[in-house]
PDB file of N, CA and C in Angstrom:
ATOM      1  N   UNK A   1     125.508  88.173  75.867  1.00  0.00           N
ATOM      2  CA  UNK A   1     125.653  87.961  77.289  1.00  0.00           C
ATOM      3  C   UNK A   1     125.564  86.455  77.540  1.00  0.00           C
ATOM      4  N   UNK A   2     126.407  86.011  77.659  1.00  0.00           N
ATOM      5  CA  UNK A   2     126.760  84.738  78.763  1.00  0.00           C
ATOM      6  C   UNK A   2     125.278  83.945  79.535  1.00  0.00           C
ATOM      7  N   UNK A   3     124.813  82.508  79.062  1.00  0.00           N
ATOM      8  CA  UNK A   3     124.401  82.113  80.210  1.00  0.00           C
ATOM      9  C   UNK A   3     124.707  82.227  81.943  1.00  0.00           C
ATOM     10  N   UNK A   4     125.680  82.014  81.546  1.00  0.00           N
ATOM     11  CA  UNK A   4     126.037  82.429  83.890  1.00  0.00           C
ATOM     12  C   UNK A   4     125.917  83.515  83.972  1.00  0.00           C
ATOM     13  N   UNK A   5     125.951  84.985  83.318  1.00  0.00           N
ATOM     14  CA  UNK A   5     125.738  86.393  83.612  1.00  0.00           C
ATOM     15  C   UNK A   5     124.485  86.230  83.743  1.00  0.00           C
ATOM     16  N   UNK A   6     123.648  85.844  82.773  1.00  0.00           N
ATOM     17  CA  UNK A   6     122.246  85.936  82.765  1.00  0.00           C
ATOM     18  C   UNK A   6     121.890  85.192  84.674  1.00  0.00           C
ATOM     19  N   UNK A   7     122.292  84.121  84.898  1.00  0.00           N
ATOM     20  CA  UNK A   7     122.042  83.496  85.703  1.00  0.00           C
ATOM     21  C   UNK A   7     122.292  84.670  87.310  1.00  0.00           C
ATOM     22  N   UNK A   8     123.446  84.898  87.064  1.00  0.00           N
ATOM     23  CA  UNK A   8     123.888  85.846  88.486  1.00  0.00           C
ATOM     24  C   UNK A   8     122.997  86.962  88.477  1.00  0.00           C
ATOM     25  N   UNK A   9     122.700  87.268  86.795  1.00  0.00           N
ATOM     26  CA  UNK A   9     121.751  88.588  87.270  1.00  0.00           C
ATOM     27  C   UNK A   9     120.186  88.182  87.930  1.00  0.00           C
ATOM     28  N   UNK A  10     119.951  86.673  87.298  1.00  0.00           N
ATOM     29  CA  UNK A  10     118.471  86.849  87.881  1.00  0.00           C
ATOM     30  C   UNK A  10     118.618  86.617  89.799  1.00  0.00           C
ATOM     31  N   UNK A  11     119.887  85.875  89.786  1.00  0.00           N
ATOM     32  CA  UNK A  11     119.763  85.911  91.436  1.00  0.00           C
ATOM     33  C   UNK A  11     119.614  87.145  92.298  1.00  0.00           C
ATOM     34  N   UNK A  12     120.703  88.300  91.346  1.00  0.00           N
ATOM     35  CA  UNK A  12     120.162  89.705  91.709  1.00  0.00           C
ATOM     36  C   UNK A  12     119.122  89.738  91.287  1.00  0.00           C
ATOM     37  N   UNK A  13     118.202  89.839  90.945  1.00  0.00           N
ATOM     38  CA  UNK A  13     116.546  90.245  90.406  1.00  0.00           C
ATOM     39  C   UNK A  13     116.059  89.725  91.749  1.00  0.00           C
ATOM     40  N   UNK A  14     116.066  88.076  92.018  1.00  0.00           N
ATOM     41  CA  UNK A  14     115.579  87.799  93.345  1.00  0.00           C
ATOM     42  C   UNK A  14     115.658  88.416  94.450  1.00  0.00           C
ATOM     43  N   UNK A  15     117.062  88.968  94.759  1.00  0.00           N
ATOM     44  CA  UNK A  15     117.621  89.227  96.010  1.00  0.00           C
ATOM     45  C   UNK A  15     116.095  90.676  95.621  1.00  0.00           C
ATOM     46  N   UNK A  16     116.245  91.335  95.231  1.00  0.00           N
ATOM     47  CA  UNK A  16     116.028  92.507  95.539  1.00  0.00           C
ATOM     48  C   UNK A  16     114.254  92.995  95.802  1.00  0.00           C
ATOM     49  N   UNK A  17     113.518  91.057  95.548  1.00  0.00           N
ATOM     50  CA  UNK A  17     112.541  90.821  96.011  1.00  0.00           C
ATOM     51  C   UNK A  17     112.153  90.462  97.505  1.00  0.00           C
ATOM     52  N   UNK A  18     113.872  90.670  98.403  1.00  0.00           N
ATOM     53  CA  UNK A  18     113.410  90.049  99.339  1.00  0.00           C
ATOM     54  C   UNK A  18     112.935  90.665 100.730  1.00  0.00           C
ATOM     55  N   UNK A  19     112.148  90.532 101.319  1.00  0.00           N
ATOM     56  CA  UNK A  19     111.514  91.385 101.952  1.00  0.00           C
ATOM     57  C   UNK A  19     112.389  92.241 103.163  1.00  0.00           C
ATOM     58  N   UNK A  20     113.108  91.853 103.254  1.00  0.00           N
ATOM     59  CA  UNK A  20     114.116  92.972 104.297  1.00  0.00           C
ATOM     60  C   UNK A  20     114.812  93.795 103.354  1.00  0.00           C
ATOM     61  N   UNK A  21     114.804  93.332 101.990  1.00  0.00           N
ATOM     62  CA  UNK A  21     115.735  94.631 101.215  1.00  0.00           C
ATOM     63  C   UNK A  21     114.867  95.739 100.899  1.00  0.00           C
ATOM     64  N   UNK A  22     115.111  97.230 101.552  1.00  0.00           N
ATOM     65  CA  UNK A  22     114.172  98.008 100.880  1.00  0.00           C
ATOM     66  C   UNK A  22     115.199  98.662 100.392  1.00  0.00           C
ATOM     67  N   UNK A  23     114.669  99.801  99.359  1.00  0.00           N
ATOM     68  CA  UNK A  23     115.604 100.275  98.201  1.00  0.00           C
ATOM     69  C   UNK A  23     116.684 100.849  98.958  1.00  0.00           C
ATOM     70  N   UNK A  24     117.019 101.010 100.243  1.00  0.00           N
ATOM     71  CA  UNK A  24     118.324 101.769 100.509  1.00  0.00           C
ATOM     72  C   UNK A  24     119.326 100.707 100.432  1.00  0.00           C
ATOM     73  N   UNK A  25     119.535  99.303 100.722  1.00  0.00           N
ATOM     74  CA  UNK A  25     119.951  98.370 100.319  1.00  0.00           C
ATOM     75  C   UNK A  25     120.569  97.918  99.403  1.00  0.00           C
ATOM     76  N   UNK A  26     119.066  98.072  98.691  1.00  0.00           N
ATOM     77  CA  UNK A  26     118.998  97.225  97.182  1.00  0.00           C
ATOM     78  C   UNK A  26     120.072  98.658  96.062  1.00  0.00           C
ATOM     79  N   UNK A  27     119.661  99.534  96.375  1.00  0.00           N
ATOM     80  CA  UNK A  27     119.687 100.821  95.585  1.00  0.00           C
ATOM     81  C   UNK A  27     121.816 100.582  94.631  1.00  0.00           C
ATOM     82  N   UNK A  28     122.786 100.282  94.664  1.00  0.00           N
ATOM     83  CA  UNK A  28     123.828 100.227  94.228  1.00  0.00           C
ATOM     84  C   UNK A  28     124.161  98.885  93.480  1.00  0.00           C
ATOM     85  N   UNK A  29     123.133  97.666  94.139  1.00  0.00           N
ATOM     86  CA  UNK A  29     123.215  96.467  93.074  1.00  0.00           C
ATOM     87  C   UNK A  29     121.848  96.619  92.027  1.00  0.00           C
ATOM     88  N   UNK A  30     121.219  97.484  92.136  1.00  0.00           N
ATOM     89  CA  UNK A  30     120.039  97.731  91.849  1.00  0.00           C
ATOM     90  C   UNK A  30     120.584  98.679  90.016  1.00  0.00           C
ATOM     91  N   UNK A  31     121.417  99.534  90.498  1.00  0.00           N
ATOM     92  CA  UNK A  31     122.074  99.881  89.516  1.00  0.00           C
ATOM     93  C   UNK A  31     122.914  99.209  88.565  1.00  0.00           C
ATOM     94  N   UNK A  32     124.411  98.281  89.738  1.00  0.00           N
ATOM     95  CA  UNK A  32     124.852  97.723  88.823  1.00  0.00           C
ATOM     96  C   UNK A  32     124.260  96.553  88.078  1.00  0.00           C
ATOM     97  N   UNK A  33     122.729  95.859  88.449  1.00  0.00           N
ATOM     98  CA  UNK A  33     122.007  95.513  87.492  1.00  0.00           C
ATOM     99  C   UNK A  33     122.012  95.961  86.258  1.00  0.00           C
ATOM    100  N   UNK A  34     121.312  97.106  86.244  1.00  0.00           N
ATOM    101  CA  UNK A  34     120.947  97.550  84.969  1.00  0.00           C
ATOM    102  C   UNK A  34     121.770  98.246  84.351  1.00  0.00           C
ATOM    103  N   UNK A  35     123.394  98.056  84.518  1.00  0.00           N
ATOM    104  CA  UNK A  35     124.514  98.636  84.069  1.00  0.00           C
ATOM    105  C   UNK A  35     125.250  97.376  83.438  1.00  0.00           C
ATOM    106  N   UNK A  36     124.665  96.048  84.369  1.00  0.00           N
ATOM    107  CA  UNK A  36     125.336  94.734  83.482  1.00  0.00           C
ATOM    108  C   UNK A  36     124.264  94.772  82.371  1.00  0.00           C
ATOM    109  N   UNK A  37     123.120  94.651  82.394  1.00  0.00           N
ATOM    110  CA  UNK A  37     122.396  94.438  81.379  1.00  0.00           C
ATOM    111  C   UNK A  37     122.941  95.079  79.938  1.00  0.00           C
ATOM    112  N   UNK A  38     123.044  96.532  80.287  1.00  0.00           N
ATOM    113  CA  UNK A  38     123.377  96.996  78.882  1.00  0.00           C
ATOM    114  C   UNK A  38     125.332  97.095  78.458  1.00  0.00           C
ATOM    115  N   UNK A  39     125.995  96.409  79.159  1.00  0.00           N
ATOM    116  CA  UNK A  39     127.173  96.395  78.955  1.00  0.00           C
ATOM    117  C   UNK A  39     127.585  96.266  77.845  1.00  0.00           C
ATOM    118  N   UNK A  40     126.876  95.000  77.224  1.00  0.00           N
ATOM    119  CA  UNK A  40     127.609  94.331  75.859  1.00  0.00           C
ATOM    120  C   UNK A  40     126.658  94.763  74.761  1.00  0.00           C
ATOM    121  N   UNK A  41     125.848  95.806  74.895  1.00  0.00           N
ATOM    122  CA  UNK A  41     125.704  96.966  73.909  1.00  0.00           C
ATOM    123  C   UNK A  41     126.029  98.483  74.076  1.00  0.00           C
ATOM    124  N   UNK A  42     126.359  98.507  75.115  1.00  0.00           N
ATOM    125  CA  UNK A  42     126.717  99.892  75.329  1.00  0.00           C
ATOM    126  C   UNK A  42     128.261 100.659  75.498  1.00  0.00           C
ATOM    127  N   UNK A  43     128.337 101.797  74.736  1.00  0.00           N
ATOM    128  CA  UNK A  43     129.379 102.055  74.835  1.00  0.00           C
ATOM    129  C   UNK A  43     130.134 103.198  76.011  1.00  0.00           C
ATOM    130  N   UNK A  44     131.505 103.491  76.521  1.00  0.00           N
ATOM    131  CA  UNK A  44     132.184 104.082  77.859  1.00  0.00           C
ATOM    132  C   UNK A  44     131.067 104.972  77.671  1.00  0.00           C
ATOM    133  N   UNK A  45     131.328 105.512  76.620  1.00  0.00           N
ATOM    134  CA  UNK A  45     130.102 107.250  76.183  1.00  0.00           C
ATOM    135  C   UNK A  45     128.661 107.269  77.088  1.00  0.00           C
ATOM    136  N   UNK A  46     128.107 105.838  76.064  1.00  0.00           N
ATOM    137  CA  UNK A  46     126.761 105.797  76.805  1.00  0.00           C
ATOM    138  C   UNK A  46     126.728 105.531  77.934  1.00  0.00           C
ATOM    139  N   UNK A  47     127.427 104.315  78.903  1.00  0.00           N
ATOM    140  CA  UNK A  47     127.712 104.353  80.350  1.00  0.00           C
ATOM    141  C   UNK A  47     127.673 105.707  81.151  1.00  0.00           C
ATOM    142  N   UNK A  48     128.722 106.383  80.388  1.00  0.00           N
ATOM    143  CA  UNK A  48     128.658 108.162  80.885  1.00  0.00           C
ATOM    144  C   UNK A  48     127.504 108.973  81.285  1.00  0.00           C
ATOM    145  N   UNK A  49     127.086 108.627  80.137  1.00  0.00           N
ATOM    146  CA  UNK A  49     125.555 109.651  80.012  1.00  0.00           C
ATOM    147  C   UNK A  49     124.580 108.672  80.988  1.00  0.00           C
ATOM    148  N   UNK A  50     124.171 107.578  80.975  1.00  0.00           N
ATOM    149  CA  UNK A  50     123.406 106.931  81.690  1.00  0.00           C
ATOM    150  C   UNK A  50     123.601 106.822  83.294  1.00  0.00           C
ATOM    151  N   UNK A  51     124.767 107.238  83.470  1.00  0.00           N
ATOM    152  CA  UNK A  51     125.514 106.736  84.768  1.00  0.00           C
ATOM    153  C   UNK A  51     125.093 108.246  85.734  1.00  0.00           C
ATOM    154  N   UNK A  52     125.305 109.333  84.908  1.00  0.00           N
ATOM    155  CA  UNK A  52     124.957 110.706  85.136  1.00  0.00           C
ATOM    156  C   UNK A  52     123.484 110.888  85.191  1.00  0.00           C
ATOM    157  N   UNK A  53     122.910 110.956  84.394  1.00  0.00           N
ATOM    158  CA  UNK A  53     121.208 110.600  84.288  1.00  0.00           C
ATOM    159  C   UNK A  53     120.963 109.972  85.766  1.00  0.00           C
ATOM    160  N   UNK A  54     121.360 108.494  85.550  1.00  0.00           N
ATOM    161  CA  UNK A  54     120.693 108.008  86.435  1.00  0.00           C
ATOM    162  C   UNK A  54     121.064 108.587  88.350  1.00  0.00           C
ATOM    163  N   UNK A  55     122.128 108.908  88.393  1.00  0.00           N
ATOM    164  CA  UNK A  55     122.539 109.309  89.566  1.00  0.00           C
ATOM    165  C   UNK A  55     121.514 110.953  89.788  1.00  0.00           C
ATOM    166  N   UNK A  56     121.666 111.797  88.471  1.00  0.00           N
ATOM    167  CA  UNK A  56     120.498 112.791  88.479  1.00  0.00           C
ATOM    168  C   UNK A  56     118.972 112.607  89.228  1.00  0.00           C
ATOM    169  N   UNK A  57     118.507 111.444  89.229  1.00  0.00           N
ATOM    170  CA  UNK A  57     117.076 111.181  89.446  1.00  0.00           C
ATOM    171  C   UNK A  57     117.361 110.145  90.614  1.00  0.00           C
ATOM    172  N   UNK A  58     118.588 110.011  91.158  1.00  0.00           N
ATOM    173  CA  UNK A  58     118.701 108.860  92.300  1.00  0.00           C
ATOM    174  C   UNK A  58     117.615 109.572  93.686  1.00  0.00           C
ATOM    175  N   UNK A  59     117.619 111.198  94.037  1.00  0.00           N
ATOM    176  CA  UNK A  59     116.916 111.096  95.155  1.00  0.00           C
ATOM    177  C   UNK A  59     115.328 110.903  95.021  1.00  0.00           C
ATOM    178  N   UNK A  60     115.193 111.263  94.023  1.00  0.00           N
ATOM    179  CA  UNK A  60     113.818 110.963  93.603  1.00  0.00           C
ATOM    180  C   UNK A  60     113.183 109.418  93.593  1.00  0.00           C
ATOM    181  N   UNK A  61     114.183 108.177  93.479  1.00  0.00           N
ATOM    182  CA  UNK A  61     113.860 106.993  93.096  1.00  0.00           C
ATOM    183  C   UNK A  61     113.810 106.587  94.696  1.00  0.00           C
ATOM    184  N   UNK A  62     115.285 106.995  94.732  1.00  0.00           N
ATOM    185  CA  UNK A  62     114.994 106.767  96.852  1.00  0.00           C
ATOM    186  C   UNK A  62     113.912 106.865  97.635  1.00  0.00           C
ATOM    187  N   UNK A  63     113.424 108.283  97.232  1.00  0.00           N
ATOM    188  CA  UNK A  63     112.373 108.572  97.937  1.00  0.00           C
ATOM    189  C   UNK A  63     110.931 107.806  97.939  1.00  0.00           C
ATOM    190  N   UNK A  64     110.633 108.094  96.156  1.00  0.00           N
ATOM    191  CA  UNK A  64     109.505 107.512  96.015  1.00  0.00           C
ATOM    192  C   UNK A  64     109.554 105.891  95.796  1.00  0.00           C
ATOM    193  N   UNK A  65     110.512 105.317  95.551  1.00  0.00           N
ATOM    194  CA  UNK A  65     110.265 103.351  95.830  1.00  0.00           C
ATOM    195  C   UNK A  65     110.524 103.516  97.378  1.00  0.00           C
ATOM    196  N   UNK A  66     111.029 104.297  97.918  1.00  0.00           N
ATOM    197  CA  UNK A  66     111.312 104.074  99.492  1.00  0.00           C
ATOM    198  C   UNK A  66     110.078 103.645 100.531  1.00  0.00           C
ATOM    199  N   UNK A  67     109.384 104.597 100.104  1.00  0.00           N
ATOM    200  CA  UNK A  67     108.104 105.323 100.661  1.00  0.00           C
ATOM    201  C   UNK A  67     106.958 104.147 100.296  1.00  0.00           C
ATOM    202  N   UNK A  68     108.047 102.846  99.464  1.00  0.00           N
ATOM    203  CA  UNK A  68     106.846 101.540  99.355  1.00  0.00           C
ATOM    204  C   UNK A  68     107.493 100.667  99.838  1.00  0.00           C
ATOM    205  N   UNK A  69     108.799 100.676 100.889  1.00  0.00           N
ATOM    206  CA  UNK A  69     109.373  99.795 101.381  1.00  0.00           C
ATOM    207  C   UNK A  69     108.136  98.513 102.228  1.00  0.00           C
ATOM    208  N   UNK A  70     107.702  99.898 102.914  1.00  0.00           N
ATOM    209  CA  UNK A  70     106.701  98.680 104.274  1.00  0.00           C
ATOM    210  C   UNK A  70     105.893  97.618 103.655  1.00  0.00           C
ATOM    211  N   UNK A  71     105.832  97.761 101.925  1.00  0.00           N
ATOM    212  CA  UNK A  71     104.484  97.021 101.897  1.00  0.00           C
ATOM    213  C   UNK A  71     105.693  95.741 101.229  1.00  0.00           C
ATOM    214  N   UNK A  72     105.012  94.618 101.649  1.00  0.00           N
ATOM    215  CA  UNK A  72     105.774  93.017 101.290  1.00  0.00           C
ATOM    216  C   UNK A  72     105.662  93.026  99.586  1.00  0.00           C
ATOM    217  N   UNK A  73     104.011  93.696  99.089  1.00  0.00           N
ATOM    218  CA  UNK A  73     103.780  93.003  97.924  1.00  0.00           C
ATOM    219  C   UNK A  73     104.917  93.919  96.690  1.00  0.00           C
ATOM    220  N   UNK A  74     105.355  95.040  97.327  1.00  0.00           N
ATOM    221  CA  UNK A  74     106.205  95.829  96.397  1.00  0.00           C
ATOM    222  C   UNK A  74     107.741  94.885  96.322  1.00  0.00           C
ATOM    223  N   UNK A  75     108.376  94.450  97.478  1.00  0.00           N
ATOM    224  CA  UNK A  75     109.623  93.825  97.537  1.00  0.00           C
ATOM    225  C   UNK A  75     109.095  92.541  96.207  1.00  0.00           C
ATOM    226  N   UNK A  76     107.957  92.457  96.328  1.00  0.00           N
ATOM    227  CA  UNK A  76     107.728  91.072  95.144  1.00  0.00           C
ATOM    228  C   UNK A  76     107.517  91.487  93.718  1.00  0.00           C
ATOM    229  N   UNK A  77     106.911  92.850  93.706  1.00  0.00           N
ATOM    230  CA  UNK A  77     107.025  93.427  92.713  1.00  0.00           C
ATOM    231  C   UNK A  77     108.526  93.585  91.807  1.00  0.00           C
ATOM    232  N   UNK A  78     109.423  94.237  92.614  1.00  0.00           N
ATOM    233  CA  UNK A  78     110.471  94.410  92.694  1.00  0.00           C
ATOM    234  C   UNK A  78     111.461  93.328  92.063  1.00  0.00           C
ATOM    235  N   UNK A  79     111.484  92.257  92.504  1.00  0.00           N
ATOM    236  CA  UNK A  79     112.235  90.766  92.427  1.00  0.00           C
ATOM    237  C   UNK A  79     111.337  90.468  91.023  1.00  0.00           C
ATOM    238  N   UNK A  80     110.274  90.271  91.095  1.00  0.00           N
ATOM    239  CA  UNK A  80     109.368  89.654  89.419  1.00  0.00           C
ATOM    240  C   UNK A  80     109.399  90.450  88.415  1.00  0.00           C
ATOM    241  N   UNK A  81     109.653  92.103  88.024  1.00  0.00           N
ATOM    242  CA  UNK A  81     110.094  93.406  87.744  1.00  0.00           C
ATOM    243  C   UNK A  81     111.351  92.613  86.787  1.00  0.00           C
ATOM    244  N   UNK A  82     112.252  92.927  87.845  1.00  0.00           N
ATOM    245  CA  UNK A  82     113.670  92.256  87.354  1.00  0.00           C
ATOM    246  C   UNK A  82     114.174  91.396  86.934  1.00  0.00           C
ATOM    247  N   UNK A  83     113.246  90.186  87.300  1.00  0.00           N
ATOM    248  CA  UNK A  83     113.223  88.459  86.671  1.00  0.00           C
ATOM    249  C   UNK A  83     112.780  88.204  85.133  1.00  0.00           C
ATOM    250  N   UNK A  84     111.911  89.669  85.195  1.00  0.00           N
ATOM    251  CA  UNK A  84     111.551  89.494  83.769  1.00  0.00           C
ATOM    252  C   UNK A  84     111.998  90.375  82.563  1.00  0.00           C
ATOM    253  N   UNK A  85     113.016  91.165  82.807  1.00  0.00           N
ATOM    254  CA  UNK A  85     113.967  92.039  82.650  1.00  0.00           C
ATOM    255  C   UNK A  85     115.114  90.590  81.665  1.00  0.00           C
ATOM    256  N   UNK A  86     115.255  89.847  82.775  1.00  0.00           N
ATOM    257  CA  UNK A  86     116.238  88.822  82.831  1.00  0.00           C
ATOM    258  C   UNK A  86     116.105  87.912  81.377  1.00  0.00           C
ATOM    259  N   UNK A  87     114.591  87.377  82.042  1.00  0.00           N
ATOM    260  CA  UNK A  87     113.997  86.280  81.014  1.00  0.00           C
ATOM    261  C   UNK A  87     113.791  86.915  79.467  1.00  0.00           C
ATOM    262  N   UNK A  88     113.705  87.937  79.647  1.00  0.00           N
ATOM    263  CA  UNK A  88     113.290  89.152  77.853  1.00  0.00           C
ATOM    264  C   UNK A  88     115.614  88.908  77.515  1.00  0.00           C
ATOM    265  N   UNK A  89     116.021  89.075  78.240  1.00  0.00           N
ATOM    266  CA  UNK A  89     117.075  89.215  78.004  1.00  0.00           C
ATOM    267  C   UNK A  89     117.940  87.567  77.461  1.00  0.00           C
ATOM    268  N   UNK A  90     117.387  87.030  77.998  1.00  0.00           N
ATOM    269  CA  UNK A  90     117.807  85.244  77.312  1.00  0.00           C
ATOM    270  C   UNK A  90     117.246  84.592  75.816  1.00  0.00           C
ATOM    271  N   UNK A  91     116.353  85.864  75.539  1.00  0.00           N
ATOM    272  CA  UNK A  91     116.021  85.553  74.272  1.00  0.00           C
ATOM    273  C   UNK A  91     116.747  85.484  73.534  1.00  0.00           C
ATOM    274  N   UNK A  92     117.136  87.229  73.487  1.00  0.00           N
ATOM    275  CA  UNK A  92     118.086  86.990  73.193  1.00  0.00           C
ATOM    276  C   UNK A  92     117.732  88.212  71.614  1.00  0.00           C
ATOM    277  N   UNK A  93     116.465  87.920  71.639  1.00  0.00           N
ATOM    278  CA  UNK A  93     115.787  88.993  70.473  1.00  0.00           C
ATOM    279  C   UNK A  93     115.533  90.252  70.567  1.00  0.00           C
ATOM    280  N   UNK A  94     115.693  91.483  70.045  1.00  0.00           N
ATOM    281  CA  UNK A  94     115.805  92.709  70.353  1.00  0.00           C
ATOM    282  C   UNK A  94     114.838  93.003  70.212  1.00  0.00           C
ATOM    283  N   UNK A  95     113.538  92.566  69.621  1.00  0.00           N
ATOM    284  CA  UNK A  95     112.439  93.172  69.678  1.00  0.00           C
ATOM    285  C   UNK A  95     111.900  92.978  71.173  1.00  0.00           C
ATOM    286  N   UNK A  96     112.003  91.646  71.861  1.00  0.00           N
ATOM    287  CA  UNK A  96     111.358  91.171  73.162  1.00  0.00           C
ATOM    288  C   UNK A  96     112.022  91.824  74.144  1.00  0.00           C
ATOM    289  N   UNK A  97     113.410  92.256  74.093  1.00  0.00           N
ATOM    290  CA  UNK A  97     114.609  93.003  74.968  1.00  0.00           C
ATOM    291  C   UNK A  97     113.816  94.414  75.063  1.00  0.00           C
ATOM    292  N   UNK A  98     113.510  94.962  73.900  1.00  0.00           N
ATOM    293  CA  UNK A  98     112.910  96.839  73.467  1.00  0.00           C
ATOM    294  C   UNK A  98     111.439  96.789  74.528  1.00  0.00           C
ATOM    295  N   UNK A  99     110.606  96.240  73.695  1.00  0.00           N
ATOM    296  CA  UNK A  99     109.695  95.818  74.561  1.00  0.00           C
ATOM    297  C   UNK A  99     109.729  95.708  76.637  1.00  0.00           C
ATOM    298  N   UNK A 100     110.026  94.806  76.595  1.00  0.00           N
ATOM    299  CA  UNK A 100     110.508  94.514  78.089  1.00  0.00           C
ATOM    300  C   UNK A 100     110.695  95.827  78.629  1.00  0.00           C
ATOM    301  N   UNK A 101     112.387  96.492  78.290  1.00  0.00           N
ATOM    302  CA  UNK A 101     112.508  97.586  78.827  1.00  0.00           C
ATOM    303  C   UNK A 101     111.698  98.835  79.137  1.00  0.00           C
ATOM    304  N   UNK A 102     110.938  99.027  77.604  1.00  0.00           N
ATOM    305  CA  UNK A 102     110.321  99.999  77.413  1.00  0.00           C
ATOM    306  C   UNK A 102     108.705  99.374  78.826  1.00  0.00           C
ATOM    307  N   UNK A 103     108.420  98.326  79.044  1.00  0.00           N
ATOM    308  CA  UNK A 103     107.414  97.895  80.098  1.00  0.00           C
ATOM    309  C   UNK A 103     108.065  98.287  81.240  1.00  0.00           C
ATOM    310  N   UNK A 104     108.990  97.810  81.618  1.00  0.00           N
ATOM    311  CA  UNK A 104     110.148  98.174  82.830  1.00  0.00           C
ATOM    312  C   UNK A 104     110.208  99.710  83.379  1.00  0.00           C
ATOM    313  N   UNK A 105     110.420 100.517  82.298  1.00  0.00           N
ATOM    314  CA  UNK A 105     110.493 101.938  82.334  1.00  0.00           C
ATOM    315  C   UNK A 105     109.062 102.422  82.883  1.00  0.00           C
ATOM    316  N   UNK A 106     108.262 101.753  82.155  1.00  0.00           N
ATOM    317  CA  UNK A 106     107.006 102.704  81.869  1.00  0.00           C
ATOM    318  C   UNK A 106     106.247 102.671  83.562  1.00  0.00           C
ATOM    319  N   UNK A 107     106.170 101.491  83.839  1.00  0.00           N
ATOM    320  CA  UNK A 107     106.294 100.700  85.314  1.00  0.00           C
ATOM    321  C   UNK A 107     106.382 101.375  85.981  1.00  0.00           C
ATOM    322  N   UNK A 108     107.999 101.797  86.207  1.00  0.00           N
ATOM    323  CA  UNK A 108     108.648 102.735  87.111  1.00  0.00           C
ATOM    324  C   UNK A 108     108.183 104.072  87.334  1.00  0.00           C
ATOM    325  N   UNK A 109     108.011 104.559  86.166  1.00  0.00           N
ATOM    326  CA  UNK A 109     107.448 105.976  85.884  1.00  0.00           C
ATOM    327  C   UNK A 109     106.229 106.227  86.069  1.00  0.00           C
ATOM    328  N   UNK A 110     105.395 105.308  86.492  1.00  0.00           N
ATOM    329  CA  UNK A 110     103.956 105.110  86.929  1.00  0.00           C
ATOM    330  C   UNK A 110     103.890 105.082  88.661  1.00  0.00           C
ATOM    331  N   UNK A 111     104.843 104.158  88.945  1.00  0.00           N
ATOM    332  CA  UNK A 111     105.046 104.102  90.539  1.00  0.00           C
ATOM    333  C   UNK A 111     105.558 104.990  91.230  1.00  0.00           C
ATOM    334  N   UNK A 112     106.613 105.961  90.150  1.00  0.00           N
ATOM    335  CA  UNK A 112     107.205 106.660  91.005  1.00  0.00           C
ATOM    336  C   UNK A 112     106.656 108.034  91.281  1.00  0.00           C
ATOM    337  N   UNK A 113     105.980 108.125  90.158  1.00  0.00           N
ATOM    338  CA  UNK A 113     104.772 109.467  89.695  1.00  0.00           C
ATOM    339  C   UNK A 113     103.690 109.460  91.001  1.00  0.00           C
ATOM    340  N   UNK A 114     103.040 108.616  91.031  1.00  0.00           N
ATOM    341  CA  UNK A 114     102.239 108.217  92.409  1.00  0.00           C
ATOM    342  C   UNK A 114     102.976 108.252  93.617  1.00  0.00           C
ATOM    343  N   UNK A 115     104.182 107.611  93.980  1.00  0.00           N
ATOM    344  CA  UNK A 115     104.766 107.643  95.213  1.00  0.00           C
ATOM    345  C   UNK A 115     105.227 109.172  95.636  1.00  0.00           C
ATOM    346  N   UNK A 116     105.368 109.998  94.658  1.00  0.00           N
ATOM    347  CA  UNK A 116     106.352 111.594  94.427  1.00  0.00           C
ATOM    348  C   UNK A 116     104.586 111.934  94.981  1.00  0.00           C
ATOM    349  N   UNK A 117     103.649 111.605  94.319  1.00  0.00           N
ATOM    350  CA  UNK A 117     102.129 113.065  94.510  1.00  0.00           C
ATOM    351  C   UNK A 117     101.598 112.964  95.848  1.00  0.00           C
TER     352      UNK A 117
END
């Protein structure tokens, strides 16, 4: 991946820290984020399956990041989340990339588990 990709994506990472964006907004660049990220390892196939997946669990993500719109410190969460998504990704090393994600994921699945109970 390209220095300037890297660059446009962290401006998306920012944007989506910013406090008027709550996930109904953010929610379609929010995706094609994490659809550029894995582009230049991923293949039409896996796009497929991920693209399906992820649209599978879209009302669920709506709901429960939604339901943390009001608070400021989540939009910052959100933006620093993704910045560091970015920065694991300029390494450039697959161990720091695995890592990252697998923090990223785990994150999500913690917030969203709580926001759903």
């Amino acid at each position: 991946m390209s220095d300037a990709e890297l660059d446009r994506l962290a401006e998306r990472a920012a944007e989506f820290g910013a406090a008027g964006h709550g996930m109904a907004e953010i929610y379609d660049a929010h995706h094609a984020f994490h659809l550029a990220l894995l582009a230049p390892a991923a293949t039409t196939w896996d796009i497929r399956v991920l693209t399906r997946l992820w649209r599978a669990g879209e009302r669920y993500i709506r709901i429960g990041f939604g339901q943390l719109d009001p608070d400021p410190a989540e939009h910052q969460r959100r933006g620093e989340a993704h910045g560091e998504l970015v920065a694991a990704f300029r390494t450039r090393d697959p161990a720091t990339v695995s890592t990252a994600v697998e923090r990223h994921l785990a994150r999500n699945e913690t917030i969203a588990l709580a926001a759903l109970s």
